[in-house]
PDB file of N, CA and C in Angstrom:
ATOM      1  N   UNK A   1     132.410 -67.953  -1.214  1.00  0.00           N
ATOM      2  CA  UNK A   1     132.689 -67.146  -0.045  1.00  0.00           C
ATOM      3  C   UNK A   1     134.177 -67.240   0.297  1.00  0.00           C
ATOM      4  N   UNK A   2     134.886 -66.264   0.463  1.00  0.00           N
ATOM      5  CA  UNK A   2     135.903 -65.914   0.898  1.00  0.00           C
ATOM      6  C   UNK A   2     136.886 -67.012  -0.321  1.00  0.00           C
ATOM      7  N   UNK A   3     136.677 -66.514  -1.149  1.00  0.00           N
ATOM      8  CA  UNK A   3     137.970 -67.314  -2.247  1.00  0.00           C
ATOM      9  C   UNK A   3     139.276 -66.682  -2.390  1.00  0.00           C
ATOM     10  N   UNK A   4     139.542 -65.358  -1.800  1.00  0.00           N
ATOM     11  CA  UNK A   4     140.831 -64.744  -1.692  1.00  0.00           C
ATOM     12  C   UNK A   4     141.439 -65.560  -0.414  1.00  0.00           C
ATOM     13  N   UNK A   5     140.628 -66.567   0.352  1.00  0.00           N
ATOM     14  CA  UNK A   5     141.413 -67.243   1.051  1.00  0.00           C
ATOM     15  C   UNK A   5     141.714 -68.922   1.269  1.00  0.00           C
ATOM     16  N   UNK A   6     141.304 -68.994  -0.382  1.00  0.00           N
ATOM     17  CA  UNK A   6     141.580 -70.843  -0.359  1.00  0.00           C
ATOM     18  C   UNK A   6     142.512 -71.026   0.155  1.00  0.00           C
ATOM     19  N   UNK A   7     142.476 -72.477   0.911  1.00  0.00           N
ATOM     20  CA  UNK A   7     143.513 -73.013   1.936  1.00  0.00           C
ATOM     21  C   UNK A   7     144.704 -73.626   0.792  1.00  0.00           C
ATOM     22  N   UNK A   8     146.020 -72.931   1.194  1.00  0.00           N
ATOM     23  CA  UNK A   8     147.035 -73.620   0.250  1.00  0.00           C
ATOM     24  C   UNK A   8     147.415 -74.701   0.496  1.00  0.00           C
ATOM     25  N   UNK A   9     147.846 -75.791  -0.441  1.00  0.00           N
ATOM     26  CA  UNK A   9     148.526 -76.897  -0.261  1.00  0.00           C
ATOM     27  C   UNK A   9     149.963 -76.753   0.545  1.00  0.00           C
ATOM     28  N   UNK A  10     150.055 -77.497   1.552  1.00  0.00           N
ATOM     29  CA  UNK A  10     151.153 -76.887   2.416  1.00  0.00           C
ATOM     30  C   UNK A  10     152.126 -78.194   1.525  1.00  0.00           C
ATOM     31  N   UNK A  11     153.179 -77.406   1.685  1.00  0.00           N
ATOM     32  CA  UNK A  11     154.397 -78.002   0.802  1.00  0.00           C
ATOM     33  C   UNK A  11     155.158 -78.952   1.873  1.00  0.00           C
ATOM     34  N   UNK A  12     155.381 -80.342   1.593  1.00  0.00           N
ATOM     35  CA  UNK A  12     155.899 -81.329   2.351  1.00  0.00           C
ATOM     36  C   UNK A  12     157.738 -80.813   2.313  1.00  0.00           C
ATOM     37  N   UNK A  13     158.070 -81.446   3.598  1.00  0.00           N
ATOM     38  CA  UNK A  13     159.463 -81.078   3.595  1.00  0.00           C
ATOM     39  C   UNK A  13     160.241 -80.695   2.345  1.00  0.00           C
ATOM     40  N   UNK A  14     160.289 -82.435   1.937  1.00  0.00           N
ATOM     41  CA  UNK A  14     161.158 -82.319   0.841  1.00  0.00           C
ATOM     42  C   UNK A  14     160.663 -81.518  -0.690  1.00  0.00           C
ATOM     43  N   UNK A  15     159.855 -81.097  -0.874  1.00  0.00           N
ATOM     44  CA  UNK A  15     159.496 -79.773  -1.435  1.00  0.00           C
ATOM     45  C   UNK A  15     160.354 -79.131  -1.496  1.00  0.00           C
ATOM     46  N   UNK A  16     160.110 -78.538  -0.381  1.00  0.00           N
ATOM     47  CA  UNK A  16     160.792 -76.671   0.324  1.00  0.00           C
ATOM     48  C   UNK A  16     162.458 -77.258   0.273  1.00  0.00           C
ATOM     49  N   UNK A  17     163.201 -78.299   0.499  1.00  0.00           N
ATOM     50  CA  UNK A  17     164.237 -78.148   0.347  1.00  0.00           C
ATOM     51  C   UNK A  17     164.516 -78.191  -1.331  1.00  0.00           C
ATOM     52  N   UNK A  18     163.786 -78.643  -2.120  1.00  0.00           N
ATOM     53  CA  UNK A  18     164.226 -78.613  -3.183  1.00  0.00           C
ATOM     54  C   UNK A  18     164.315 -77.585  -3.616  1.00  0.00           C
ATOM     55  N   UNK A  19     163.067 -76.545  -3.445  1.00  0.00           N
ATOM     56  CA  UNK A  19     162.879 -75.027  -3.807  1.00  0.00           C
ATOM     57  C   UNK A  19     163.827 -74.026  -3.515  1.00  0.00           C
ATOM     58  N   UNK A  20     164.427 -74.462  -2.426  1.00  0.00           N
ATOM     59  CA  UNK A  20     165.227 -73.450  -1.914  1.00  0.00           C
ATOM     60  C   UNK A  20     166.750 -74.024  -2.380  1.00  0.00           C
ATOM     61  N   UNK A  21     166.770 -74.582  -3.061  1.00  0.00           N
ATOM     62  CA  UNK A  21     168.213 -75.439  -3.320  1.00  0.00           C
ATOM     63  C   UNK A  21     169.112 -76.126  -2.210  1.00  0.00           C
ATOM     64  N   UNK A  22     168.603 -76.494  -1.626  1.00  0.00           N
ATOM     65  CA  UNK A  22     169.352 -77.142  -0.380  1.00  0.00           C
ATOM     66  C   UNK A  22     170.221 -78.583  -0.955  1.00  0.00           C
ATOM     67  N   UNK A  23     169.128 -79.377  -1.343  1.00  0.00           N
ATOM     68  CA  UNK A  23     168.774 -80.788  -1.889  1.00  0.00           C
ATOM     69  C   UNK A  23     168.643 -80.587  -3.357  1.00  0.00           C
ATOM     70  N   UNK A  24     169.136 -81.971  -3.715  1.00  0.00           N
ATOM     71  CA  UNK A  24     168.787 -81.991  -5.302  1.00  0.00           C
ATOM     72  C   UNK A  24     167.700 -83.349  -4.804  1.00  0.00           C
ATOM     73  N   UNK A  25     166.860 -83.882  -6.074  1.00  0.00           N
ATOM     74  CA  UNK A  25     165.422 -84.476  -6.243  1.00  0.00           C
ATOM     75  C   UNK A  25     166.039 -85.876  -5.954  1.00  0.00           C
ATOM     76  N   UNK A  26     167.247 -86.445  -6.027  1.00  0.00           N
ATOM     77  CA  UNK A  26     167.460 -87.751  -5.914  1.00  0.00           C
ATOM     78  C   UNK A  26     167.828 -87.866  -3.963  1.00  0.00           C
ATOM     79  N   UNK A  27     168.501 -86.445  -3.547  1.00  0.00           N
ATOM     80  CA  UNK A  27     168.621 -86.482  -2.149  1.00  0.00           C
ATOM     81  C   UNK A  27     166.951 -86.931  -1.501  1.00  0.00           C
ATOM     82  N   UNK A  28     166.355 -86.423  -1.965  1.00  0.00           N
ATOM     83  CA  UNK A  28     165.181 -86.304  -1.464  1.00  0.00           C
ATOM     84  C   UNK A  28     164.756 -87.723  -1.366  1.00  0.00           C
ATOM     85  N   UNK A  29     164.497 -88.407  -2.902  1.00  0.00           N
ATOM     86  CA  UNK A  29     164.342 -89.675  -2.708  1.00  0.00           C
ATOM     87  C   UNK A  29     165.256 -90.874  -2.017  1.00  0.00           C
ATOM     88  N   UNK A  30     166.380 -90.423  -2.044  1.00  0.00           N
ATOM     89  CA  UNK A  30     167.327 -91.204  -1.352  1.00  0.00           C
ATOM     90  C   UNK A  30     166.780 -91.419   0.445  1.00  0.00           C
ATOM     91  N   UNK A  31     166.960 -90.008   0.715  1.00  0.00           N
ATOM     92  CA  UNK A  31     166.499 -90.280   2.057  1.00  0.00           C
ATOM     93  C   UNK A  31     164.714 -91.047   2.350  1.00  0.00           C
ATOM     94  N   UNK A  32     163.738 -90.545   1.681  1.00  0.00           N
ATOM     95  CA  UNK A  32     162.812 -91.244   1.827  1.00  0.00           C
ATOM     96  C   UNK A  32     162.811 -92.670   2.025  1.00  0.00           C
ATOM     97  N   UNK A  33     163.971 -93.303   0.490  1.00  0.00           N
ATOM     98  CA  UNK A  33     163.607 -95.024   0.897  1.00  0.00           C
ATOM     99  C   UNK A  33     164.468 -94.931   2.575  1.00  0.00           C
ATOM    100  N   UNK A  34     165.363 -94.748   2.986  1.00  0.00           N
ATOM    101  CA  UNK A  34     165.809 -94.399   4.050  1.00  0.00           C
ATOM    102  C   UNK A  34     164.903 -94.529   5.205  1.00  0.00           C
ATOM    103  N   UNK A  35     163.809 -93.415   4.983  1.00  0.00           N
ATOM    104  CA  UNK A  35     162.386 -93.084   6.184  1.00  0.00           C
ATOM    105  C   UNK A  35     161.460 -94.674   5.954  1.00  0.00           C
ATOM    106  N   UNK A  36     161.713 -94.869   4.829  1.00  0.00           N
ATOM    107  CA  UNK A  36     160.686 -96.434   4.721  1.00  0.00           C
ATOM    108  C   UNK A  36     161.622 -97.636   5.213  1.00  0.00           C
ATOM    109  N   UNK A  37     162.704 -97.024   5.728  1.00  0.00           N
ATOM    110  CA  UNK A  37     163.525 -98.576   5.601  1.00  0.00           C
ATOM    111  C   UNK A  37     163.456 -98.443   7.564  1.00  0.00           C
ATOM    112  N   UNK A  38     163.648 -96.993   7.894  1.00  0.00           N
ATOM    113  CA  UNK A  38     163.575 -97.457   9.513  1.00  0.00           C
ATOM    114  C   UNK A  38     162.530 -98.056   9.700  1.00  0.00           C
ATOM    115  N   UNK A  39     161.093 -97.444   9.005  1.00  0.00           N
ATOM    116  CA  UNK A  39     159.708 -97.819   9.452  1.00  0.00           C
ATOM    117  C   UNK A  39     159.800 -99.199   9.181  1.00  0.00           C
ATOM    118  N   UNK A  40     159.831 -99.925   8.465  1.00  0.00           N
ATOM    119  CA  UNK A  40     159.804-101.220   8.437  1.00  0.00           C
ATOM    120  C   UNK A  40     160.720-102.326   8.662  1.00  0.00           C
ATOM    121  N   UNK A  41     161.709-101.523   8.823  1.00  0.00           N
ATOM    122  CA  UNK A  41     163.126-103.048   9.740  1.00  0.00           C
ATOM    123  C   UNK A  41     162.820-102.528  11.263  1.00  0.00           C
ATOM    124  N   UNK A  42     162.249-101.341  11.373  1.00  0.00           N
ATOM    125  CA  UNK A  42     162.773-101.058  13.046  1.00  0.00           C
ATOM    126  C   UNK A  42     161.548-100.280  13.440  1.00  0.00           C
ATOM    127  N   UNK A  43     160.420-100.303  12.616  1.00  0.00           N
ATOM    128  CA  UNK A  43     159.347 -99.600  13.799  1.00  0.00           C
ATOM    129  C   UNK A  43     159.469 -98.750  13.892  1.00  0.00           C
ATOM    130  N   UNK A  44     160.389 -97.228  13.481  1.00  0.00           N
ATOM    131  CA  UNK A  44     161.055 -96.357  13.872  1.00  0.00           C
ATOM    132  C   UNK A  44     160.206 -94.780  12.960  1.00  0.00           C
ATOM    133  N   UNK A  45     159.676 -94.033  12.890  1.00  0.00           N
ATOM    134  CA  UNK A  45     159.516 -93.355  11.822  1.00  0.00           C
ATOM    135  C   UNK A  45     160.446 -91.881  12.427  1.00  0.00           C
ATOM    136  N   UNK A  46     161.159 -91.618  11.576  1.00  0.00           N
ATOM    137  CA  UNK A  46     162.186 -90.935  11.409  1.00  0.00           C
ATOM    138  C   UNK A  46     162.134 -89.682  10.698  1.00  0.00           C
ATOM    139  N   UNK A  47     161.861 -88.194  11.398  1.00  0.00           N
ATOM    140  CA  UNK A  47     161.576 -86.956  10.275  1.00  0.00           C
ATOM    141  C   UNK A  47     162.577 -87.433   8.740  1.00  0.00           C
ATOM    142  N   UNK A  48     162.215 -86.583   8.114  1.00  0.00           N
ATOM    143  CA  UNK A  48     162.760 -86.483   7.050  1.00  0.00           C
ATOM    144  C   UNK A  48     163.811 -85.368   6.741  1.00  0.00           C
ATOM    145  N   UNK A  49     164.001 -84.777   7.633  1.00  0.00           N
ATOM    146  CA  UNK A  49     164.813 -83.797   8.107  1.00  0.00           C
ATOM    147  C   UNK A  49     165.615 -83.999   8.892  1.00  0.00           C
ATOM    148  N   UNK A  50     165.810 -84.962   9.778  1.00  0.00           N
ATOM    149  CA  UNK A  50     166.830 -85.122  10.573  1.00  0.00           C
ATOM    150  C   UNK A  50     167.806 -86.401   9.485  1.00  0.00           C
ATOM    151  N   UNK A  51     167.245 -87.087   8.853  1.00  0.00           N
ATOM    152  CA  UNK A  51     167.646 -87.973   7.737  1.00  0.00           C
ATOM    153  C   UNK A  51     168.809 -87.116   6.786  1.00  0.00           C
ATOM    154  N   UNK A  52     167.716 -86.289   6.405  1.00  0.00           N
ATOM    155  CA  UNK A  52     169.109 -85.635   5.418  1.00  0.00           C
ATOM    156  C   UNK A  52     169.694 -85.165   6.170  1.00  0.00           C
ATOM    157  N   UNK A  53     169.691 -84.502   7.189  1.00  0.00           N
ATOM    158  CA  UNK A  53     170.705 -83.557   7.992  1.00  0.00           C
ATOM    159  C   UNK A  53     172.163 -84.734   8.477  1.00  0.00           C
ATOM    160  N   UNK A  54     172.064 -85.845   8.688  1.00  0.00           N
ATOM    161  CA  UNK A  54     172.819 -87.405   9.374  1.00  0.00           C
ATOM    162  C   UNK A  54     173.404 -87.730   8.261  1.00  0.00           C
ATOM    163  N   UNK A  55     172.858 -87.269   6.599  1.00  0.00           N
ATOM    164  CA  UNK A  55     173.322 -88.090   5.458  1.00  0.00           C
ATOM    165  C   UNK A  55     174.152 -86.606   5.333  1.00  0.00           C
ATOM    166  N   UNK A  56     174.086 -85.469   5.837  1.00  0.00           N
ATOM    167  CA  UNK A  56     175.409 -84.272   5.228  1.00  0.00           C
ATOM    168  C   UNK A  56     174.678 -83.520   3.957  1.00  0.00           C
ATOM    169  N   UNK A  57     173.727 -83.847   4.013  1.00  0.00           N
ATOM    170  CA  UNK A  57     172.506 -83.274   2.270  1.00  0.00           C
ATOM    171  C   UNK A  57     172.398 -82.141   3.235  1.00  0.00           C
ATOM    172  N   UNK A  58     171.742 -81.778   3.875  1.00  0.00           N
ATOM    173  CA  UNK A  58     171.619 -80.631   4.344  1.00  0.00           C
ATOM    174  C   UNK A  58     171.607 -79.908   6.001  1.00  0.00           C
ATOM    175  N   UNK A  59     172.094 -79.006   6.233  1.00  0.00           N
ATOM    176  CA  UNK A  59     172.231 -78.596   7.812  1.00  0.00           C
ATOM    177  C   UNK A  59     171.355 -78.437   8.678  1.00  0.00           C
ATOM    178  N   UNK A  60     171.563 -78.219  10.233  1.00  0.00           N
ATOM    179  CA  UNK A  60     170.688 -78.514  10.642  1.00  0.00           C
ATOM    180  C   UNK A  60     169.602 -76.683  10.817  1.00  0.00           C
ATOM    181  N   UNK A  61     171.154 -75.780  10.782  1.00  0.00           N
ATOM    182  CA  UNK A  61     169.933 -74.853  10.442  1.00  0.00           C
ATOM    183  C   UNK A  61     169.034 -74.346   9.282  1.00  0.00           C
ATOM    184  N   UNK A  62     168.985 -74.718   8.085  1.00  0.00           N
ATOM    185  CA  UNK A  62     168.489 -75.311   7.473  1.00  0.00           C
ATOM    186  C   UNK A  62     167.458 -75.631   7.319  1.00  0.00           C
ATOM    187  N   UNK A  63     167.361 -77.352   8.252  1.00  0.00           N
ATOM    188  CA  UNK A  63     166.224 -78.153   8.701  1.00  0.00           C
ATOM    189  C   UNK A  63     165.423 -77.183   9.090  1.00  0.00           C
ATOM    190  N   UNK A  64     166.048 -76.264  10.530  1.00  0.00           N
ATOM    191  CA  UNK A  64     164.794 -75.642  10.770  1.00  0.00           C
ATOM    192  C   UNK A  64     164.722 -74.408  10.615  1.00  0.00           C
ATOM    193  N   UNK A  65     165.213 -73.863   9.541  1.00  0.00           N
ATOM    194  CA  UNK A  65     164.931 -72.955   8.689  1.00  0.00           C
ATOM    195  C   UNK A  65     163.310 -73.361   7.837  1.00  0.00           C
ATOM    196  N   UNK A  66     163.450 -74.717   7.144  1.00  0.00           N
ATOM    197  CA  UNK A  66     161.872 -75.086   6.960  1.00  0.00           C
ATOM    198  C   UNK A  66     161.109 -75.527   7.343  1.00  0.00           C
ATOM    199  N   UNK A  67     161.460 -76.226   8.577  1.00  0.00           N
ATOM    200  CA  UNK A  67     160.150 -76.637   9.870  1.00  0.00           C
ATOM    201  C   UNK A  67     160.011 -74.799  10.295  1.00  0.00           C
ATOM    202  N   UNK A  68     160.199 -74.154  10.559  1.00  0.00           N
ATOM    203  CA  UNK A  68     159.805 -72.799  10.454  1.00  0.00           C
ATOM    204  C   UNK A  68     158.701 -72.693   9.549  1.00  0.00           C
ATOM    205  N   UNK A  69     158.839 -72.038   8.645  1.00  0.00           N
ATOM    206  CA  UNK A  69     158.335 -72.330   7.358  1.00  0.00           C
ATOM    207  C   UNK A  69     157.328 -73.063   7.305  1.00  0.00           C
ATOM    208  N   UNK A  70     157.291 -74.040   7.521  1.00  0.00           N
ATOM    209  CA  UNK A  70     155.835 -74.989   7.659  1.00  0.00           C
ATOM    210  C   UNK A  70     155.065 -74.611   8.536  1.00  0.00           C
ATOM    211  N   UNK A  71     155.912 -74.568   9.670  1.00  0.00           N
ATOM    212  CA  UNK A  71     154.950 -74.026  10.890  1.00  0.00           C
ATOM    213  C   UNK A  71     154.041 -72.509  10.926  1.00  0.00           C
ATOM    214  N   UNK A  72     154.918 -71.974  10.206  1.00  0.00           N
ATOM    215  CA  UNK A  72     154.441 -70.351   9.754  1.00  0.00           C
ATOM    216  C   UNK A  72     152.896 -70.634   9.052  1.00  0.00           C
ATOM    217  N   UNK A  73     153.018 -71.616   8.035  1.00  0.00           N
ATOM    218  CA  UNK A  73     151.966 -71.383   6.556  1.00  0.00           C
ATOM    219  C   UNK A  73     150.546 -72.494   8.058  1.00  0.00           C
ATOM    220  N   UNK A  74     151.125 -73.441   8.569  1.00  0.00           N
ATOM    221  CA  UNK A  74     149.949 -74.173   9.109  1.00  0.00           C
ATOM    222  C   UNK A  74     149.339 -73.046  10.122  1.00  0.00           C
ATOM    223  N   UNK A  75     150.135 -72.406  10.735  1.00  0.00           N
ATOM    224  CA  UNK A  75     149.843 -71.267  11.950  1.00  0.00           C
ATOM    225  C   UNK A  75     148.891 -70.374  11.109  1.00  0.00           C
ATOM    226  N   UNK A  76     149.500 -69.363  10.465  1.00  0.00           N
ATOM    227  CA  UNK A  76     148.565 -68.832   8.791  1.00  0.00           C
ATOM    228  C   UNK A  76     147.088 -69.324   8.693  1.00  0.00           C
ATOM    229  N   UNK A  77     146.911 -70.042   8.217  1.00  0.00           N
ATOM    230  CA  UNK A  77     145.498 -70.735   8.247  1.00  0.00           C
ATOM    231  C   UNK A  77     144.989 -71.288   9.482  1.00  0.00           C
ATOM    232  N   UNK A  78     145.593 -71.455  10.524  1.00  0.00           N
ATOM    233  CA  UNK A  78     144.745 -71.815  11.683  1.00  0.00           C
ATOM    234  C   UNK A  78     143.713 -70.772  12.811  1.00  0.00           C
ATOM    235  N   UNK A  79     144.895 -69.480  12.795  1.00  0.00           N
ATOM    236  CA  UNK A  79     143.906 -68.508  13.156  1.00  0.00           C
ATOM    237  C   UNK A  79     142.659 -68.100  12.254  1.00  0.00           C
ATOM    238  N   UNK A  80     142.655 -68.137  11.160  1.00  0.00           N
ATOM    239  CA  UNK A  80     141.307 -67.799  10.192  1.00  0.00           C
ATOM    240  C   UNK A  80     140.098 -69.363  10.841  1.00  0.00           C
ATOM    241  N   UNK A  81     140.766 -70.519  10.854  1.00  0.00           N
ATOM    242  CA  UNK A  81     139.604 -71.264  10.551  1.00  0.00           C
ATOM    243  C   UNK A  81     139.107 -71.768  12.155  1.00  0.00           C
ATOM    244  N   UNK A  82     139.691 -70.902  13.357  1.00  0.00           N
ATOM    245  CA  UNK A  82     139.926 -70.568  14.588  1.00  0.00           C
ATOM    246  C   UNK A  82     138.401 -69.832  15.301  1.00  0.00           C
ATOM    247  N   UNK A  83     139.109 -68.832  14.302  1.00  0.00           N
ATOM    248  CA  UNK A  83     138.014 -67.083  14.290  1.00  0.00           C
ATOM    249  C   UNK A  83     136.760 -67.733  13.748  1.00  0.00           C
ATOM    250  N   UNK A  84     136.299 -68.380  12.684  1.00  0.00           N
ATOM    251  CA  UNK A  84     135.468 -68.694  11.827  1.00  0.00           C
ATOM    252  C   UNK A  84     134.933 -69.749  12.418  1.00  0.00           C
ATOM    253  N   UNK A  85     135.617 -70.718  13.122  1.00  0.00           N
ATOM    254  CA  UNK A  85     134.879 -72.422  13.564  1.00  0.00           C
ATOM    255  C   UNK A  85     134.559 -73.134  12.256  1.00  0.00           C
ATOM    256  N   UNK A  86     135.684 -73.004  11.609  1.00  0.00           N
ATOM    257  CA  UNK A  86     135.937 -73.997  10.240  1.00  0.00           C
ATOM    258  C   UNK A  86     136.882 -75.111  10.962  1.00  0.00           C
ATOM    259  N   UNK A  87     136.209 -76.204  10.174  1.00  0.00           N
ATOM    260  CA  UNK A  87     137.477 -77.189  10.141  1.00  0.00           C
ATOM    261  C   UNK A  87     138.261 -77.118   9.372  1.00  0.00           C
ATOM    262  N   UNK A  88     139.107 -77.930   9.037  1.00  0.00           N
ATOM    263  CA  UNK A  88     140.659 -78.195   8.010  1.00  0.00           C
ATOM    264  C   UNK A  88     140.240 -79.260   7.176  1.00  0.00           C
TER     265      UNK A  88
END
């Protein structure tokens, strides 16, 4: 039932910056150990987007050029499973 509308894998930040060429694959990982290093010296969890944006990898419009973007594709599937009384 309804297979023209399998739910897509929503693409994690650092994805979409790679796709779009923002970031190269080591920015990405760079900042991650970064996101693991606030969480565990400081309790802190830290987007992953404001990380690269502080390290100069990428801007801030940009950033939310793909928090857009994310928000678009989760919005996308929420009215269908809304209308329907599907969960996620």
């Amino acid at each position: 039932m309804f297979r023209f509308l399998k739910k897509k894998k929503l693409q994690r930040f650092g994805e979409i910056a790679i796709r779009k060429g923002f970031v190269s694959e080591a920015d990405v990982k760079e900042a991650l150990a970064s996101q693991k290093e606030y969480k565990e010296r400081r309790n802190i969890h830290k987007e992953i987007g404001a990380i690269m944006a502080e390290k100069g990898f990428i801007s801030i419009k940009d950033v939310n050029g793909i928090l857009d973007e994310q928000n678009s594709k989760r919005n996308g599937t929420a009215w269908f499973s809304a209308l329907f009384g599907l969960s996620r």
